[in-house]
C-alpha atoms as a PDB file:
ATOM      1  CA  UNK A   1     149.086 -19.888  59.086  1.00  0.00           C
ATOM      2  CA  UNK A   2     148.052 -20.223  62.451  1.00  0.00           C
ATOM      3  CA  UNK A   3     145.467 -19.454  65.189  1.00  0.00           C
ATOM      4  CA  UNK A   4     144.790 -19.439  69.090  1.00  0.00           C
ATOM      5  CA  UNK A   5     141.587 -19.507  69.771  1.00  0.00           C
ATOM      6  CA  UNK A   6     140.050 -19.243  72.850  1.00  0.00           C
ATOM      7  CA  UNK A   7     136.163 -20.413  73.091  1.00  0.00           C
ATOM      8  CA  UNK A   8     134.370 -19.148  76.132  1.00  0.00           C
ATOM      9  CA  UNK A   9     130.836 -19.323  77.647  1.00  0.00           C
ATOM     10  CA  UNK A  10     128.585 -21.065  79.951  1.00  0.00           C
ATOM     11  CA  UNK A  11     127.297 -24.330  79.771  1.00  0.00           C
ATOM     12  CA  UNK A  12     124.186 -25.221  77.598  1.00  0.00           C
ATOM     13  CA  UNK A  13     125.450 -21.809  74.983  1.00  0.00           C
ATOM     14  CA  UNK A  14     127.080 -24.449  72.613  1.00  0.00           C
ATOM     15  CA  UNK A  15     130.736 -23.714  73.073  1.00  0.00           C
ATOM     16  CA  UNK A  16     131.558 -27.856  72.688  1.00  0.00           C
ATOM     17  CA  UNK A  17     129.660 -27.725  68.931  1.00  0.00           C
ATOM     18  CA  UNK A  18     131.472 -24.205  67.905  1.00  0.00           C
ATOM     19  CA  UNK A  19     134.909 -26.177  69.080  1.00  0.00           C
ATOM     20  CA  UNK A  20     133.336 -29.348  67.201  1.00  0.00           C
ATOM     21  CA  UNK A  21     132.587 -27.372  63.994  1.00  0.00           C
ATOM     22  CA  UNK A  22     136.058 -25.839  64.443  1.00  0.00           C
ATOM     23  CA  UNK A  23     138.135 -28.787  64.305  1.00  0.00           C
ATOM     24  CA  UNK A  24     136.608 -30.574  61.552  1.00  0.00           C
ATOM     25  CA  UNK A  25     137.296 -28.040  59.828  1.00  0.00           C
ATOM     26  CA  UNK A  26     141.232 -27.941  60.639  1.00  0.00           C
ATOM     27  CA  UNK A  27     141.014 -31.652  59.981  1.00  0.00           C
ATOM     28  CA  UNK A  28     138.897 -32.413  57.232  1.00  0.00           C
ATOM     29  CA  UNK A  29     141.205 -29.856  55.301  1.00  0.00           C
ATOM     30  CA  UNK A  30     144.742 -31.139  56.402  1.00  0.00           C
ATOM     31  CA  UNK A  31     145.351 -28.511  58.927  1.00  0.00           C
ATOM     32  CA  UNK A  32     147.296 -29.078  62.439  1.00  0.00           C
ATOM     33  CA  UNK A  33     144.781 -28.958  65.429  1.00  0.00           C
ATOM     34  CA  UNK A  34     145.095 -29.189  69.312  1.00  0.00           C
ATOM     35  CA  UNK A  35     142.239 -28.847  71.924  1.00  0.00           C
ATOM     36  CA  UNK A  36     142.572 -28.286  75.571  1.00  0.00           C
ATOM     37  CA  UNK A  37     138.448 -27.609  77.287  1.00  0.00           C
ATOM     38  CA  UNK A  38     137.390 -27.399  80.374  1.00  0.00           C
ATOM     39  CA  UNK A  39     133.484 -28.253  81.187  1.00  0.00           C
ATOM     40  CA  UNK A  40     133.478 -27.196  84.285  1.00  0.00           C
ATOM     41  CA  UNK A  41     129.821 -27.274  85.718  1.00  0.00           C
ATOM     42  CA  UNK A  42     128.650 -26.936  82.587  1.00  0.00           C
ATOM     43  CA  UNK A  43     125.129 -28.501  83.358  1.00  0.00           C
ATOM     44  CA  UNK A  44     124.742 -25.717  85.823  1.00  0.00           C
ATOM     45  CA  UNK A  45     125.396 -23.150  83.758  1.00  0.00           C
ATOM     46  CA  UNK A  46     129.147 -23.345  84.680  1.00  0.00           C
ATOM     47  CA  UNK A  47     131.941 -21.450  83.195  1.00  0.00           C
ATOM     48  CA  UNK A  48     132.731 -23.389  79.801  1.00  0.00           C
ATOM     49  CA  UNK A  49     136.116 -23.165  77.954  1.00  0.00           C
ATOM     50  CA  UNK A  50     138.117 -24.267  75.081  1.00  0.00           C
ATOM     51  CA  UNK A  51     141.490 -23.939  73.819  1.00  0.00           C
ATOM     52  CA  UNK A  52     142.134 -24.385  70.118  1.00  0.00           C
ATOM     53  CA  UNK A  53     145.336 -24.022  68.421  1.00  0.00           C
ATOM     54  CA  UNK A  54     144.661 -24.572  64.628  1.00  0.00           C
ATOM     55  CA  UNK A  55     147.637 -24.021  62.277  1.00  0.00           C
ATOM     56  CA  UNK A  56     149.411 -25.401  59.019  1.00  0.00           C
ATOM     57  CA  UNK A  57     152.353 -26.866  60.734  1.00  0.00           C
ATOM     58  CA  UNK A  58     152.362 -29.281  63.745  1.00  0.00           C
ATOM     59  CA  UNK A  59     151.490 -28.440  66.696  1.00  0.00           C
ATOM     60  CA  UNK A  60     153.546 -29.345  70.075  1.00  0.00           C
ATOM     61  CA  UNK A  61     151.045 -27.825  73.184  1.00  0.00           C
ATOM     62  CA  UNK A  62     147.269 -28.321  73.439  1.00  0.00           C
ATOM     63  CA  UNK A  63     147.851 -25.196  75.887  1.00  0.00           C
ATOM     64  CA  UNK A  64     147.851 -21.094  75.224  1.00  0.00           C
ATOM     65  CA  UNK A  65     149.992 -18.908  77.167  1.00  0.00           C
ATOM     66  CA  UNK A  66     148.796 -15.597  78.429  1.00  0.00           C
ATOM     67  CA  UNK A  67     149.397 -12.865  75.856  1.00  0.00           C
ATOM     68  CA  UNK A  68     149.491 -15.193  72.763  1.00  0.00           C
ATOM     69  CA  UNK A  69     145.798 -15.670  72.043  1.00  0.00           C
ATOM     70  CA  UNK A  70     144.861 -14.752  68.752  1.00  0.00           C
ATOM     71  CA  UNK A  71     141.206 -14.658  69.482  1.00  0.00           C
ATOM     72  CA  UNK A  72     138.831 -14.449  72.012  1.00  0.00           C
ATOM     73  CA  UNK A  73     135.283 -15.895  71.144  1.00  0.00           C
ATOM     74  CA  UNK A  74     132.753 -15.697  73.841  1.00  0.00           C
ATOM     75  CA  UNK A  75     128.549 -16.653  73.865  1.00  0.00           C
ATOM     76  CA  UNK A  76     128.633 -14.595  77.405  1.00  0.00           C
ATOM     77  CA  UNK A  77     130.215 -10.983  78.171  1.00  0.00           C
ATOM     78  CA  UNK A  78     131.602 -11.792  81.393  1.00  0.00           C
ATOM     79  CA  UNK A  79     132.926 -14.850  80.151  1.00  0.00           C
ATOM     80  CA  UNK A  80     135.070 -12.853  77.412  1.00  0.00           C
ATOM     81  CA  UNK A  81     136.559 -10.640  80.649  1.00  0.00           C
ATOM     82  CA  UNK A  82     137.268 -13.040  82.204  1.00  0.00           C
ATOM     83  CA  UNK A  83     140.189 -14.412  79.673  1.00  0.00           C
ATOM     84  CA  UNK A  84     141.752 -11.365  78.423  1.00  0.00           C
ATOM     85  CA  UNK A  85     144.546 -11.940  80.092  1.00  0.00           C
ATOM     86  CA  UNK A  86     145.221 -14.465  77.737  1.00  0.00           C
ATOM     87  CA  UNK A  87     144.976 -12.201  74.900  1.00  0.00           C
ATOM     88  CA  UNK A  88     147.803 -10.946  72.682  1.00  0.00           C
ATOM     89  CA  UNK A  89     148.056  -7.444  71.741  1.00  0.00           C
ATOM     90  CA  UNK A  90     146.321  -6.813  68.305  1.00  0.00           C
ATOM     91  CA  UNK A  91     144.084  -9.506  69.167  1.00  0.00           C
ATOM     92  CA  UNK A  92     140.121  -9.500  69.051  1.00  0.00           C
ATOM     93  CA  UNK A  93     137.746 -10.108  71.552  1.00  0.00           C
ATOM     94  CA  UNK A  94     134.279 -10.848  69.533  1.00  0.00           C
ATOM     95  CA  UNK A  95     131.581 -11.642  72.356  1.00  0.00           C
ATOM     96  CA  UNK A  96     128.016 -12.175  72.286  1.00  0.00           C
ATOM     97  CA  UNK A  97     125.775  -8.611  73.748  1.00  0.00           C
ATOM     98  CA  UNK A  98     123.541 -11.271  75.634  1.00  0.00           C
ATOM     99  CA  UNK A  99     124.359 -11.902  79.404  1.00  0.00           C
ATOM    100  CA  UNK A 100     123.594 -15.120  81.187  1.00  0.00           C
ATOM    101  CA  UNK A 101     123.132 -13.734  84.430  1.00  0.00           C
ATOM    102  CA  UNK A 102     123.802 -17.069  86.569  1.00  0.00           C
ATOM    103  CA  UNK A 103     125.305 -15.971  89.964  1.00  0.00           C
ATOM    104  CA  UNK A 104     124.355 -13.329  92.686  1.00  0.00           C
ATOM    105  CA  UNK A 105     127.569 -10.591  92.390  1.00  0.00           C
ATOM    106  CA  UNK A 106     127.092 -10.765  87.771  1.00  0.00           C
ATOM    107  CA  UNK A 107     128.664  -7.297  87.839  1.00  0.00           C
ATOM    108  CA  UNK A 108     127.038  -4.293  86.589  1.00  0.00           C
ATOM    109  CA  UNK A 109     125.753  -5.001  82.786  1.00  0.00           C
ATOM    110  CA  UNK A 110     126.669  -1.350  81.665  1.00  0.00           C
ATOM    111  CA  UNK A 111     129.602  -1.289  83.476  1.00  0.00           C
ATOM    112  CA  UNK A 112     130.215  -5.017  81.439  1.00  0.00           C
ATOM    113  CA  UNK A 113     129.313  -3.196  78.359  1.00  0.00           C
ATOM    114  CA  UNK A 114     131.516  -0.362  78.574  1.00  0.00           C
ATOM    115  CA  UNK A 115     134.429  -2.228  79.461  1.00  0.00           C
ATOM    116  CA  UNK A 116     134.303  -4.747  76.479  1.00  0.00           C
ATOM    117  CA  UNK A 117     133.346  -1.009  73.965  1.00  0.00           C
ATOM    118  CA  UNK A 118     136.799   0.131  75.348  1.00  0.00           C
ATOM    119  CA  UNK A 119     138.928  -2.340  74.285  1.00  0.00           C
ATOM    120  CA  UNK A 120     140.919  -1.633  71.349  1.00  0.00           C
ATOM    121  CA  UNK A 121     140.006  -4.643  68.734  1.00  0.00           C
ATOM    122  CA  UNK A 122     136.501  -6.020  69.483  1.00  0.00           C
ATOM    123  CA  UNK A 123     133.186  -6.932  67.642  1.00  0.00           C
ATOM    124  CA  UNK A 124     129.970  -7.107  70.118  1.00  0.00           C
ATOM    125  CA  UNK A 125     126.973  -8.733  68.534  1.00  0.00           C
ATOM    126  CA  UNK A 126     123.510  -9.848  69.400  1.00  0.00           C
ATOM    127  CA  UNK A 127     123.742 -13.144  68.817  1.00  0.00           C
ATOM    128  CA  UNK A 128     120.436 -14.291  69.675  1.00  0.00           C
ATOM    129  CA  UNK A 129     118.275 -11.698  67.671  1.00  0.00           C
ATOM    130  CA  UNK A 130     120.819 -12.817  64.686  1.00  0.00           C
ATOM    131  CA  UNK A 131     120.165 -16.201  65.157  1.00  0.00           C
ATOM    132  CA  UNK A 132     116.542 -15.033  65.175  1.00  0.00           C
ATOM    133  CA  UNK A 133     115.846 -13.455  62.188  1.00  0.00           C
ATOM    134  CA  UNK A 134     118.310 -15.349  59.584  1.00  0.00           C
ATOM    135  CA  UNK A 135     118.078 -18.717  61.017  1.00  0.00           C
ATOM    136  CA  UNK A 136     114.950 -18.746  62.335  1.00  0.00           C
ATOM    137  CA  UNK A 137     116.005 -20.444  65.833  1.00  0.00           C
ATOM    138  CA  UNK A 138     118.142 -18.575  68.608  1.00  0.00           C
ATOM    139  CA  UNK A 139     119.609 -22.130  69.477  1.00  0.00           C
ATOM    140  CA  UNK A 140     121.561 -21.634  66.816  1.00  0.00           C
ATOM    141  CA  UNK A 141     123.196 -17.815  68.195  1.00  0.00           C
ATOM    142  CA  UNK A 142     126.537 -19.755  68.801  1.00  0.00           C
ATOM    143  CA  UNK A 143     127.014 -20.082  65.290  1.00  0.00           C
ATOM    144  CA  UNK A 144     126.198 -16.767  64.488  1.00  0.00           C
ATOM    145  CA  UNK A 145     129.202 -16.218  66.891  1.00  0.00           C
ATOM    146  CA  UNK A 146     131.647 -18.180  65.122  1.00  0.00           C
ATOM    147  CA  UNK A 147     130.294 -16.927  62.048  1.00  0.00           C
ATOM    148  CA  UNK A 148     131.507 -13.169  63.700  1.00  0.00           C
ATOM    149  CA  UNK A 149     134.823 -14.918  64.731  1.00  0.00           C
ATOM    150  CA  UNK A 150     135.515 -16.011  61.652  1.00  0.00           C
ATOM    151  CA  UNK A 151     137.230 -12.852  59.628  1.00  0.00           C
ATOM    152  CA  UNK A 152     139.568 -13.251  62.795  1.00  0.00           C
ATOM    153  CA  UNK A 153     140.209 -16.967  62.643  1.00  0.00           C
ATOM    154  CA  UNK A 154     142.664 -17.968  59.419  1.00  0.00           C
ATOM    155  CA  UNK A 155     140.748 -20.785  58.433  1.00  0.00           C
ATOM    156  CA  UNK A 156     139.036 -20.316  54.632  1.00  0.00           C
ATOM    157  CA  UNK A 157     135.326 -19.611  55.321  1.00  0.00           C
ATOM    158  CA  UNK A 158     134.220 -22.151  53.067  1.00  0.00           C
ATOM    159  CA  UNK A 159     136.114 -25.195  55.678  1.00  0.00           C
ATOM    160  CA  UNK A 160     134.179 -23.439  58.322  1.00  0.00           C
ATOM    161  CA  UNK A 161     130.847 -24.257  56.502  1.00  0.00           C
ATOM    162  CA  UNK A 162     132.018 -27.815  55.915  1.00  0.00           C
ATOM    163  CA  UNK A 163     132.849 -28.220  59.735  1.00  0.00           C
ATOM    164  CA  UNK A 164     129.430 -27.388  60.085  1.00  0.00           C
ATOM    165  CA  UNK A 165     128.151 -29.498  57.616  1.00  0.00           C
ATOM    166  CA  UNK A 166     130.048 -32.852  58.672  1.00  0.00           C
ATOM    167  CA  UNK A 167     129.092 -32.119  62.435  1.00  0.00           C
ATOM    168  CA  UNK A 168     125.184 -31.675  61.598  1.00  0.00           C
ATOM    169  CA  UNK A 169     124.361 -34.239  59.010  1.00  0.00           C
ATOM    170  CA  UNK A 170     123.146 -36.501  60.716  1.00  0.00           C
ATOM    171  CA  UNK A 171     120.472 -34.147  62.261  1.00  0.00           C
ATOM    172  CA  UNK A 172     119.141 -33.691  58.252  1.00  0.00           C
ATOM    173  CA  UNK A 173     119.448 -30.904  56.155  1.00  0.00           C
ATOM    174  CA  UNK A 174     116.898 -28.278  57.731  1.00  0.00           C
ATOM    175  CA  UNK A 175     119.880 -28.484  60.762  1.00  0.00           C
ATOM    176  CA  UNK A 176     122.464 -27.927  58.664  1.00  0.00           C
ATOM    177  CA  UNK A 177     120.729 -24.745  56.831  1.00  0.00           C
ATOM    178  CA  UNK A 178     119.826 -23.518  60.020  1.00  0.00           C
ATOM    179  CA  UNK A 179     123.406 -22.910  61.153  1.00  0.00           C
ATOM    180  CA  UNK A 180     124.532 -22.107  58.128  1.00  0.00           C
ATOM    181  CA  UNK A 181     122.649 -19.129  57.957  1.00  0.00           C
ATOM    182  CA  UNK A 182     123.511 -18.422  61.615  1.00  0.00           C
ATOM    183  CA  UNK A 183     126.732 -18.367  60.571  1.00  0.00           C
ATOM    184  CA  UNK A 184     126.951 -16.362  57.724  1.00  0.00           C
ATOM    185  CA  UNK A 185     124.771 -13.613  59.372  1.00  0.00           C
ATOM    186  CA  UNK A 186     127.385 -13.580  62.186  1.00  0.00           C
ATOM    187  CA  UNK A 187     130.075 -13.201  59.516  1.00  0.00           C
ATOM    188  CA  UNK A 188     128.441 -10.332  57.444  1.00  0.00           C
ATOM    189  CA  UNK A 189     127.769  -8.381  61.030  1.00  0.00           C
ATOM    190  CA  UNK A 190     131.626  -8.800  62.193  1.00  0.00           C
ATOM    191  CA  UNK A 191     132.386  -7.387  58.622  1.00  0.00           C
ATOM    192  CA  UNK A 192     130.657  -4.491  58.636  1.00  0.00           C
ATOM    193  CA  UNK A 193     131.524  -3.876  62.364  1.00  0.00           C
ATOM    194  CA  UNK A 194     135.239  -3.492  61.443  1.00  0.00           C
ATOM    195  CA  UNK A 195     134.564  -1.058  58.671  1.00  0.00           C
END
């Protein structure tokens, strides 16, 4: 078992907690993990990425080579684009619908849109209206987009809940629920999408 995962966004989307929830879940379950992010200018609204390698054997390089990434998770169109060269073939792309439009050239959103339809393996959600309706909260739309990574990702679903849960504790239980329920609606949608 293993995945390469790349996490991408811009900063203030939640990329750090998805990458949080993802590791504890490699760890608290005896998996292998390695994590390579870049912040960026993240409190700017800066390009934000992540590298995760999570398997069930060690793991020697924090780092993934172009064509080898398993997934592609991204809060932010553009951002997803922006890393498929890092992609292997077969791979997904699952990206959130919602663009952050923080610089002057953003291209064309269509033109975004179309692009990301055309590729051969990809799920496209609406993260925030999700987020929305089943938890209540669209701070909680980056969950809902792990939650659609997650068929893609071979981790068992249930360690993905428990990442969650051992990240958000402390924040009391109405947290926890909160992205839990972000996350299985993102799950259910990436399901059906692949039908």
């Amino acid at each position: 078992m293993k995945t390469d995962i790349i996490l991408a966004g811009v900063g203030g989307q939640g990329i750090l907690s998805i990458a949080a929830a993802l590791g504890s879940a490699a760890l608290n379950n005896n998996l292998y993990m390695k994590q390579a992010e870049t912040h960026g200018m993240s409190q700017r609204g800066g390009d934000v990425q992540s590298f995760m390698r999570i398997s069930d054997k060690p793991i020697f390089s924090d780092l993934i080579a172009k064509g080898t990434a398993d997934i592609i998770l991204s809060v932010e169109p553009m951002e997803a684009l922006r890393y498929l060269p890092y992609l292997k073939q077969g791979g997904y792309v699952v990206t959130n619908a919602t663009p952050f439009i923080n610089i002057p050239n953003y291209p064309e959103v269509e033109t975004l849109m179309d692009t990301l339809k055309a590729l051969p393996h990809q799920v496209i959600i609406d993260a925030d209206s999700i987020a929305k309706e089943a938890a209540g909260n669209v701070r909680a739309s980056n969950f809902v987009m792990m939650g659609a990574g997650s068929p893609f990702i071979e981790i068992p679903f249930e360690y993905l809940e428990k990442g969650i849960m051992a990240i958000f504790e402390r924040k009391g239980a109405d947290v926890v629920e909160m992205n839990l329920k972000a996350l299985r609606a993102g799950r259910e949608f990436a399901q059906n999408y692949i039908k």
